[in-house]
PDB file of N, CA and C in Angstrom:
ATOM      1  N   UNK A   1     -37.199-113.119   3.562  1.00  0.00           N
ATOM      2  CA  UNK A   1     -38.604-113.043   3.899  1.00  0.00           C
ATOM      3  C   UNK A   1     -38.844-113.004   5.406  1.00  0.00           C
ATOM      4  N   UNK A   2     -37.766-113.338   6.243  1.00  0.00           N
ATOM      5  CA  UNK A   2     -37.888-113.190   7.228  1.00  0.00           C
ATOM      6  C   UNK A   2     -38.134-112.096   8.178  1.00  0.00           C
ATOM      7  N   UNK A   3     -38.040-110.654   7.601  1.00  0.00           N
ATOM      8  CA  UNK A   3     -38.231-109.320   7.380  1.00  0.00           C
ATOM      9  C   UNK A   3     -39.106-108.988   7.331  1.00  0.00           C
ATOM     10  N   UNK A   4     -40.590-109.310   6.689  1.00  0.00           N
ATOM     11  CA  UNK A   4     -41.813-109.142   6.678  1.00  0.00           C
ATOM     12  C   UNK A   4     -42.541-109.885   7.143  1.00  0.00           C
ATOM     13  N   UNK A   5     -43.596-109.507   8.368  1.00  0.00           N
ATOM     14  CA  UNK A   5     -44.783-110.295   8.985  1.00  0.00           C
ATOM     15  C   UNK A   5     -45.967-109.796   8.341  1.00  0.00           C
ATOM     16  N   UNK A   6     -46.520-111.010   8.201  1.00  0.00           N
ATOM     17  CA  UNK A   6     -47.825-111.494   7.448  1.00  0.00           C
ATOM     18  C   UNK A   6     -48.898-111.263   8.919  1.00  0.00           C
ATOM     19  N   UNK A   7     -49.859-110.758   8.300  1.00  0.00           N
ATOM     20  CA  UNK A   7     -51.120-111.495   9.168  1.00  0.00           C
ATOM     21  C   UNK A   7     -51.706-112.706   8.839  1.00  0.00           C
ATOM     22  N   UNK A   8     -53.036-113.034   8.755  1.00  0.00           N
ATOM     23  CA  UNK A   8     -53.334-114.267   9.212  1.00  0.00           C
ATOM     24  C   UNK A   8     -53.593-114.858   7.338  1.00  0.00           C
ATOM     25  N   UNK A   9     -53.942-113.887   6.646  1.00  0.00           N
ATOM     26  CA  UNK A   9     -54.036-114.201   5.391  1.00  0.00           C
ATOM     27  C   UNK A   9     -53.139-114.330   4.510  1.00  0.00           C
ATOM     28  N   UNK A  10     -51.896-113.705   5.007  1.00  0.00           N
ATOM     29  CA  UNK A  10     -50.803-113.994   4.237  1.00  0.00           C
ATOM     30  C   UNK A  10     -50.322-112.996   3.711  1.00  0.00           C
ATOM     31  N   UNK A  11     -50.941-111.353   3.655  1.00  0.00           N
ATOM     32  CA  UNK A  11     -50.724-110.082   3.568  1.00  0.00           C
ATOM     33  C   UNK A  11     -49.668-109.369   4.600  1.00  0.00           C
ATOM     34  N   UNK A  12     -48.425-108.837   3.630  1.00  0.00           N
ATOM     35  CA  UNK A  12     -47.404-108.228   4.521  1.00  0.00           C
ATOM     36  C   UNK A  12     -48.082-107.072   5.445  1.00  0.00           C
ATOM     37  N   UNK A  13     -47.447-107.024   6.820  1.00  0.00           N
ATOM     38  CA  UNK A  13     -48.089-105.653   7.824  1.00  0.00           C
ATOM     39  C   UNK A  13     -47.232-105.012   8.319  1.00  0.00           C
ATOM     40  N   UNK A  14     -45.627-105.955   8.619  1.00  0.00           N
ATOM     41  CA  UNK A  14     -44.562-105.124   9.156  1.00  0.00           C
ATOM     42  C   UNK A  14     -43.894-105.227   8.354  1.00  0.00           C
ATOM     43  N   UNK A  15     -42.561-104.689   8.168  1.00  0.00           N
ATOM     44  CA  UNK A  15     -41.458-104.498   7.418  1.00  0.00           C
ATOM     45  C   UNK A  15     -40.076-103.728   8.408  1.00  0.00           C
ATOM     46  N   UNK A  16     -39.151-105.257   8.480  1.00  0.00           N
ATOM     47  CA  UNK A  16     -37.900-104.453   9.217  1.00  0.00           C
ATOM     48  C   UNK A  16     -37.150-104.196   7.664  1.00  0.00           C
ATOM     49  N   UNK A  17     -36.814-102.880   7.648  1.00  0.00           N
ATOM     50  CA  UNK A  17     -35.548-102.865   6.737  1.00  0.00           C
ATOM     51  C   UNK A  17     -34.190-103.030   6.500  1.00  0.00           C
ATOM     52  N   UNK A  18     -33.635-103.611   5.604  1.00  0.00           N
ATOM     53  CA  UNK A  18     -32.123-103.382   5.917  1.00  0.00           C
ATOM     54  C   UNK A  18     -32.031-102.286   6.077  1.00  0.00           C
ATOM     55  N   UNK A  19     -30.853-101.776   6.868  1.00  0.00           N
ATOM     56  CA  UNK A  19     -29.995-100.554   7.071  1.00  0.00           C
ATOM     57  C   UNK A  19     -28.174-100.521   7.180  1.00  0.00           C
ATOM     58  N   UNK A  20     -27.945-101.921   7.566  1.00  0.00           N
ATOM     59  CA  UNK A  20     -26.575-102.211   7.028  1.00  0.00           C
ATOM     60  C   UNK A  20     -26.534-103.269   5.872  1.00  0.00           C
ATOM     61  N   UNK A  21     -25.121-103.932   6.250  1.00  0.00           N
ATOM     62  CA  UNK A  21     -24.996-104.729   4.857  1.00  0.00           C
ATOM     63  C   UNK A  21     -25.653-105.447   4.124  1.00  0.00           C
ATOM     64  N   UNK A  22     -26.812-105.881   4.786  1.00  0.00           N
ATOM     65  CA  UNK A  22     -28.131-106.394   4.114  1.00  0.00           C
ATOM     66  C   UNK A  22     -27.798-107.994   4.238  1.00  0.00           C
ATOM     67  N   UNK A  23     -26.970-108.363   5.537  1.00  0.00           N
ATOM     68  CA  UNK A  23     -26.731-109.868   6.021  1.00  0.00           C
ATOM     69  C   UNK A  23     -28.345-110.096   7.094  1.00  0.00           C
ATOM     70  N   UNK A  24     -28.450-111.372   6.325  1.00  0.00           N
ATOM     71  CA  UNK A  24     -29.831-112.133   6.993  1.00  0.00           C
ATOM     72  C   UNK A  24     -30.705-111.927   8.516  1.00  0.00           C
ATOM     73  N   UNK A  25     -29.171-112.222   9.032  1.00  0.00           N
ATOM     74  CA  UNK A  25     -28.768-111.973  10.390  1.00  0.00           C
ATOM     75  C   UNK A  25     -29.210-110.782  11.484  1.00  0.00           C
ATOM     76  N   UNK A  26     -29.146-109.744  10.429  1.00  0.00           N
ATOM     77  CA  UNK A  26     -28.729-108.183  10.722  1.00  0.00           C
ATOM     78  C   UNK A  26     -30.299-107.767  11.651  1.00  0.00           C
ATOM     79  N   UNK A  27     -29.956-106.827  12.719  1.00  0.00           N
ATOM     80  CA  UNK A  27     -31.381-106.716  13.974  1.00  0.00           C
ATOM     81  C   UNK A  27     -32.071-106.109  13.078  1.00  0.00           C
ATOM     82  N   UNK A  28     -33.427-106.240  13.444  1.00  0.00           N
ATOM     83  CA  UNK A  28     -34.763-105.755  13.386  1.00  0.00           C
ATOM     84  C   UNK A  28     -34.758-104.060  13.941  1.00  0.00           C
ATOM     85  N   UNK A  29     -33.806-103.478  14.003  1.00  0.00           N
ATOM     86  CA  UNK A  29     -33.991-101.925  14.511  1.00  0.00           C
ATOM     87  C   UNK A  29     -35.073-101.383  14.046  1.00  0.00           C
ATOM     88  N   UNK A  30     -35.258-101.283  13.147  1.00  0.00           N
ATOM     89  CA  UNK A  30     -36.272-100.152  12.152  1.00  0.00           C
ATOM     90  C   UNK A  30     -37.614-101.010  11.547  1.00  0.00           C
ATOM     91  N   UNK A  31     -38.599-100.645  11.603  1.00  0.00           N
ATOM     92  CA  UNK A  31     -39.463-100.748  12.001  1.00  0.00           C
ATOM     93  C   UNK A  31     -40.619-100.499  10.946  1.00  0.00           C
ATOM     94  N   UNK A  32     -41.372-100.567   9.759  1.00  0.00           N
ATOM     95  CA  UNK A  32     -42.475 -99.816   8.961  1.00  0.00           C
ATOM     96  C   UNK A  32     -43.515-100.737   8.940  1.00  0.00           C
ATOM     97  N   UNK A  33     -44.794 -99.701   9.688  1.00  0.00           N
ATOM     98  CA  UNK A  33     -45.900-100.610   9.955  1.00  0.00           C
ATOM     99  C   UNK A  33     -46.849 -99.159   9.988  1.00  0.00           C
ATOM    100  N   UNK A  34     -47.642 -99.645   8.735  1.00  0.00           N
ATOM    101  CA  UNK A  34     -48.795 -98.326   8.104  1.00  0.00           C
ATOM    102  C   UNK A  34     -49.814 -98.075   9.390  1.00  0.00           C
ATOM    103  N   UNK A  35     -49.854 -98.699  10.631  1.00  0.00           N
ATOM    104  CA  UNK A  35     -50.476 -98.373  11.646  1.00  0.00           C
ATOM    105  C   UNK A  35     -50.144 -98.053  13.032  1.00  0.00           C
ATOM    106  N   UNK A  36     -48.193 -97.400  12.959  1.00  0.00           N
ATOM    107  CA  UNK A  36     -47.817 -96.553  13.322  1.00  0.00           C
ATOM    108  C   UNK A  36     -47.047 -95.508  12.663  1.00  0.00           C
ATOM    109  N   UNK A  37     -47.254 -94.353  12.921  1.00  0.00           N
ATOM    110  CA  UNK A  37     -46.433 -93.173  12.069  1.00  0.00           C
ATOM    111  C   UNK A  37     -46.411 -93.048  10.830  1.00  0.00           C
ATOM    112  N   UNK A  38     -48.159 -93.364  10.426  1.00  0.00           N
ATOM    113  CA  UNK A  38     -48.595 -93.253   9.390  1.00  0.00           C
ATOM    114  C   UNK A  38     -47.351 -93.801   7.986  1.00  0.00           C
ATOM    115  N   UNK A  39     -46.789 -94.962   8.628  1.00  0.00           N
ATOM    116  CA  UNK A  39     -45.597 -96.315   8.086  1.00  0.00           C
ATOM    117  C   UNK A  39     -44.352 -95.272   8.161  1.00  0.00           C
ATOM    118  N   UNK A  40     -44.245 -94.573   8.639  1.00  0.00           N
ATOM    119  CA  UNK A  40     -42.766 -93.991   8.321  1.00  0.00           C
ATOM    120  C   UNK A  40     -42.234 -95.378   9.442  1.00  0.00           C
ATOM    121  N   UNK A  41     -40.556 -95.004   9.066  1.00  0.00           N
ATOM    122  CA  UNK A  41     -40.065 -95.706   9.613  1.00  0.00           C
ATOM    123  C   UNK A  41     -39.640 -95.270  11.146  1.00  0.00           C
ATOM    124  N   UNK A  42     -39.823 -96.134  11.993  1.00  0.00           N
ATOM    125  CA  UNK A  42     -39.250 -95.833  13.815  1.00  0.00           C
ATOM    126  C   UNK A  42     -38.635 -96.982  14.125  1.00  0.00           C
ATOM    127  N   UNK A  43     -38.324 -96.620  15.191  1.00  0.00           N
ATOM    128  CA  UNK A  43     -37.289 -96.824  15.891  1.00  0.00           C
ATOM    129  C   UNK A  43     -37.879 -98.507  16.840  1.00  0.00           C
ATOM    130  N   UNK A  44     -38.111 -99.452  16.243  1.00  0.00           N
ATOM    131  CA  UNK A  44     -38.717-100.832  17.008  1.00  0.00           C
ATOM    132  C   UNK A  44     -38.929-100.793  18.308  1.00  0.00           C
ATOM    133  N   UNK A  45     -38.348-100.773  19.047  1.00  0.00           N
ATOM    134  CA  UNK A  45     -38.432-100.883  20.906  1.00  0.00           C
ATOM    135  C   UNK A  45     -38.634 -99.682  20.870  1.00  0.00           C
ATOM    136  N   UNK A  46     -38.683 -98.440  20.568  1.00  0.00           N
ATOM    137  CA  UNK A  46     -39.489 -97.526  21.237  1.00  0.00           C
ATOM    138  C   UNK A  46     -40.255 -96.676  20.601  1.00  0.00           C
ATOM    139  N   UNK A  47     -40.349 -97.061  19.293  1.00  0.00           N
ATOM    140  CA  UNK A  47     -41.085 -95.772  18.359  1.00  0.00           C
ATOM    141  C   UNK A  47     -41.467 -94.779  18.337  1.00  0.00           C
ATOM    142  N   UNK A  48     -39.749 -94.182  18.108  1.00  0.00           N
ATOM    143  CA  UNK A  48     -39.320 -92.960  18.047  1.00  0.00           C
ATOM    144  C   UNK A  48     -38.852 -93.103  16.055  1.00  0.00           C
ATOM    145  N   UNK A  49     -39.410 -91.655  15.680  1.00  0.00           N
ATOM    146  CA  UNK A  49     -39.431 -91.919  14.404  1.00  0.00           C
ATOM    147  C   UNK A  49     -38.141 -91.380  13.736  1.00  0.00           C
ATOM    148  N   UNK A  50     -37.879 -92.426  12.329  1.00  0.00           N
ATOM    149  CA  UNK A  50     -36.212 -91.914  12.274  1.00  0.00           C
ATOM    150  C   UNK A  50     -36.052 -90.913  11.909  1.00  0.00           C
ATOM    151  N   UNK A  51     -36.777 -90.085  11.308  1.00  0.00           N
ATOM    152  CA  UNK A  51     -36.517 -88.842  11.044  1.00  0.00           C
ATOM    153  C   UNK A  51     -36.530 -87.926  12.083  1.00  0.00           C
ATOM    154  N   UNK A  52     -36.981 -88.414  12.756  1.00  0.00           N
ATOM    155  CA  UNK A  52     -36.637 -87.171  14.039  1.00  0.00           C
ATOM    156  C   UNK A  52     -35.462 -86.903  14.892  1.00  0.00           C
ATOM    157  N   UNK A  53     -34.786 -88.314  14.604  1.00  0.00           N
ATOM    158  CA  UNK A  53     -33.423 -88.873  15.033  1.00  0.00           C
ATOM    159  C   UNK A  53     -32.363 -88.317  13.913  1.00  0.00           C
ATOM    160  N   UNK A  54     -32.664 -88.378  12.925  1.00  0.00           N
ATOM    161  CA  UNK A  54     -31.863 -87.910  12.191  1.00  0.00           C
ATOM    162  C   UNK A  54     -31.479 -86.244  11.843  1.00  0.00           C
ATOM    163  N   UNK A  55     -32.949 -85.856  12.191  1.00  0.00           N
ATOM    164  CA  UNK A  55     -32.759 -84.284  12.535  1.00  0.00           C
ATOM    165  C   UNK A  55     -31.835 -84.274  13.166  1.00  0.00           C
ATOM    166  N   UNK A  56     -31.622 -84.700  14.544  1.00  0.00           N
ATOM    167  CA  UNK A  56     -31.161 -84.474  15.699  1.00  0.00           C
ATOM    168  C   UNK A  56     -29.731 -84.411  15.520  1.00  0.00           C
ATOM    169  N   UNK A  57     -29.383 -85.877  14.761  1.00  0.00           N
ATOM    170  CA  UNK A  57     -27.870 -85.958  14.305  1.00  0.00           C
ATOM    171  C   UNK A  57     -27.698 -84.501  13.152  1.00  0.00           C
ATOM    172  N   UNK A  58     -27.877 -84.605  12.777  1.00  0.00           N
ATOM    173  CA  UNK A  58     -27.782 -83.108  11.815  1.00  0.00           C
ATOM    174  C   UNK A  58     -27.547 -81.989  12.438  1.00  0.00           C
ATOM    175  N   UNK A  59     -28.473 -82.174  13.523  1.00  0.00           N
ATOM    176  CA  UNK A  59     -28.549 -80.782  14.001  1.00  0.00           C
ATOM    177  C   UNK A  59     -27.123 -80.650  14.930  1.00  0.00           C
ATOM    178  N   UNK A  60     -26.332 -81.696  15.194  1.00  0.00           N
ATOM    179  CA  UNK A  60     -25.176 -81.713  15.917  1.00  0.00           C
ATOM    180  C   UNK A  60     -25.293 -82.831  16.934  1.00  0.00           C
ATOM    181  N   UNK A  61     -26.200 -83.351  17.168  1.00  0.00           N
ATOM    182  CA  UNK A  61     -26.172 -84.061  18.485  1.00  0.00           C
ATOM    183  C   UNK A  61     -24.950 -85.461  17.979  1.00  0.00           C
ATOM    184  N   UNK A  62     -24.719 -85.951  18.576  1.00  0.00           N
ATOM    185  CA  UNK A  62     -23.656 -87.054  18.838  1.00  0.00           C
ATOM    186  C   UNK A  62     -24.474 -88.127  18.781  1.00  0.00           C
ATOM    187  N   UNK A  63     -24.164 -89.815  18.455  1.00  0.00           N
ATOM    188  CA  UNK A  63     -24.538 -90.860  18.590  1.00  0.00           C
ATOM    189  C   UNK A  63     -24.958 -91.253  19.706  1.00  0.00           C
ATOM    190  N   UNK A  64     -23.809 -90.728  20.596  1.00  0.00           N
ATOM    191  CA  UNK A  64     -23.609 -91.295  22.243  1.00  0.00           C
ATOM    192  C   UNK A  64     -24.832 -90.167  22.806  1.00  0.00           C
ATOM    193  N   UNK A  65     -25.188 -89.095  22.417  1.00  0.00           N
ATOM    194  CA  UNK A  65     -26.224 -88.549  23.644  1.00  0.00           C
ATOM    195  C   UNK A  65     -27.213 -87.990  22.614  1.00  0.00           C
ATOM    196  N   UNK A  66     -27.668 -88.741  21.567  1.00  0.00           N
ATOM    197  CA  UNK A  66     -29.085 -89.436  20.938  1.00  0.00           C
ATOM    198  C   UNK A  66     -29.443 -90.533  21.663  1.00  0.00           C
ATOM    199  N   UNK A  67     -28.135 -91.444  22.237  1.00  0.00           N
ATOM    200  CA  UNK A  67     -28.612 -92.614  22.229  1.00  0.00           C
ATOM    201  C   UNK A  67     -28.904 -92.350  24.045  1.00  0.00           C
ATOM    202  N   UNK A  68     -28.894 -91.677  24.179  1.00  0.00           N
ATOM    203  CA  UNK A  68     -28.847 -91.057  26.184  1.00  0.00           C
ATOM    204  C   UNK A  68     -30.102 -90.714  26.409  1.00  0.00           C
ATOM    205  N   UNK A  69     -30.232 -89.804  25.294  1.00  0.00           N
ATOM    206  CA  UNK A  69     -31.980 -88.902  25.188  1.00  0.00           C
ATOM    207  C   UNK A  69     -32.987 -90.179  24.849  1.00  0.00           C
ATOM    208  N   UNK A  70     -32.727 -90.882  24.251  1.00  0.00           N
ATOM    209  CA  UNK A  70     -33.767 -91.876  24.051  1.00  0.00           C
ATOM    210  C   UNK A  70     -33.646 -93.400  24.632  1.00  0.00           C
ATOM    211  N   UNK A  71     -33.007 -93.355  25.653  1.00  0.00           N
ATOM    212  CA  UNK A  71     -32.295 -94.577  26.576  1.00  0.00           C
ATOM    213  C   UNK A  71     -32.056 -95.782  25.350  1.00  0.00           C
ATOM    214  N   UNK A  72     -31.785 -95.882  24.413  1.00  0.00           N
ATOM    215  CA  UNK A  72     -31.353 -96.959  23.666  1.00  0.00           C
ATOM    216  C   UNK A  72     -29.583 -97.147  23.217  1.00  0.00           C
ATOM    217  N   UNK A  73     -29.469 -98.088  22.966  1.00  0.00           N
ATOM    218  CA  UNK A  73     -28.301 -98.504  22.517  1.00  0.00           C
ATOM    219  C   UNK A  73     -27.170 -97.839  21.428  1.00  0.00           C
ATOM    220  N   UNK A  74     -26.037 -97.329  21.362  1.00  0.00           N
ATOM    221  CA  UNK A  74     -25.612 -96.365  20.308  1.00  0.00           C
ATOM    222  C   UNK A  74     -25.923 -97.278  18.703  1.00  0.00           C
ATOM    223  N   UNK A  75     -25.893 -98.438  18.985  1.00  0.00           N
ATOM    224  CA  UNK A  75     -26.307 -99.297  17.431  1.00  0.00           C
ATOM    225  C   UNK A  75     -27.643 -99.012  16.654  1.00  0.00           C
ATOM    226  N   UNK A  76     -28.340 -98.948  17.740  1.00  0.00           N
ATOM    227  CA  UNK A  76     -30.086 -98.415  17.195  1.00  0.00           C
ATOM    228  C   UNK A  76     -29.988 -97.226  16.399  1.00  0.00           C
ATOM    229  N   UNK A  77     -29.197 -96.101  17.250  1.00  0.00           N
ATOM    230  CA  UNK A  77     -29.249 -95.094  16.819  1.00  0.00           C
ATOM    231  C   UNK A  77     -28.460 -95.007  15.232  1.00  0.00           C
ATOM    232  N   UNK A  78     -27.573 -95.358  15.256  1.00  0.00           N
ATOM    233  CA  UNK A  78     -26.618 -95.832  13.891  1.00  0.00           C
ATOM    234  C   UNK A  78     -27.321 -96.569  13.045  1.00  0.00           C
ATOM    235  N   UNK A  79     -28.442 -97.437  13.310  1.00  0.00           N
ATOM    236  CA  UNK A  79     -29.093 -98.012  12.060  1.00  0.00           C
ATOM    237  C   UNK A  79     -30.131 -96.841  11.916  1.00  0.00           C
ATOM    238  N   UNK A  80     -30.730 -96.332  12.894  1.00  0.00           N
ATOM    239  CA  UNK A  80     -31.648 -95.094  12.219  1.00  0.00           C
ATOM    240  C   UNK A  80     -31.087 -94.152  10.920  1.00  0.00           C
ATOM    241  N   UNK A  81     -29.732 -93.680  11.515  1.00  0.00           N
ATOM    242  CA  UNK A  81     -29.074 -92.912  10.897  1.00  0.00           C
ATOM    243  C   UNK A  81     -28.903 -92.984   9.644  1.00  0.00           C
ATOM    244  N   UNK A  82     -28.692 -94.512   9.259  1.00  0.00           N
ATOM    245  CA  UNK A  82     -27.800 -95.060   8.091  1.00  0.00           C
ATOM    246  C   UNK A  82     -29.255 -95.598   7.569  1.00  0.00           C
ATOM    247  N   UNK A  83     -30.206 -95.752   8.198  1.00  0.00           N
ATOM    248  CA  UNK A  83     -31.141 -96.290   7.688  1.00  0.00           C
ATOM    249  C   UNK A  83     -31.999 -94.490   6.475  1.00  0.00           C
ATOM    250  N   UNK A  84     -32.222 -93.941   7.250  1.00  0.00           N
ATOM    251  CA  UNK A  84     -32.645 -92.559   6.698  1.00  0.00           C
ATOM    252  C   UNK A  84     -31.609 -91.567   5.731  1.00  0.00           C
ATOM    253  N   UNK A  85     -30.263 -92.003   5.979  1.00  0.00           N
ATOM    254  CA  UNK A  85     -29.515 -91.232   4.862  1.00  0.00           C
ATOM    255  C   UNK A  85     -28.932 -91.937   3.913  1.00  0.00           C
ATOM    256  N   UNK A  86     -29.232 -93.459   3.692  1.00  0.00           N
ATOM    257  CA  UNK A  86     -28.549 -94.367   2.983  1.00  0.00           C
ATOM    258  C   UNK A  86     -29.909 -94.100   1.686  1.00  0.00           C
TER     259      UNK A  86
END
């Protein structure tokens, strides 16, 4: 439950998803909140949306210069990834 923030009534508003092993622990990368990107899922620290990231990997780009183009960490980019094709 630690995954979903409530507002003040007690109604879920965010939602981090798993994208790896689904340990407790595991970062907050990804991001679904119906009042950005009409809830698709993005990218937390910079909301960049995963599907657009995942194009990108498709389209050939590499982990390492996704993660260049969008100044973030190669892990972010890997939970997008795994988050949208899992």
């Amino acid at each position: 439950m630690r995954r979903i923030e409530r507002d003040m009534h007690g109604l879920p508003i965010k939602l981090y998803p798993f994208s790896g092993n689904g340990e407790p622990n595991e970062p907050k990368s990804i991001l679904i909140d119906p009042k950005i990107s009409f809830g698709h899922p993005i990218l937390s620290d910079i909301s960049i949306p995963v599907e657009i990231i995942v194009e990108s990997y498709r389209a050939g780009e590499s982990i390492g210069e996704l993660a260049g183009d969008y100044e973030c960490g190669q892990q972010k980019i890997e939970e997008a990834v795994r988050c949208q094709l899992w």
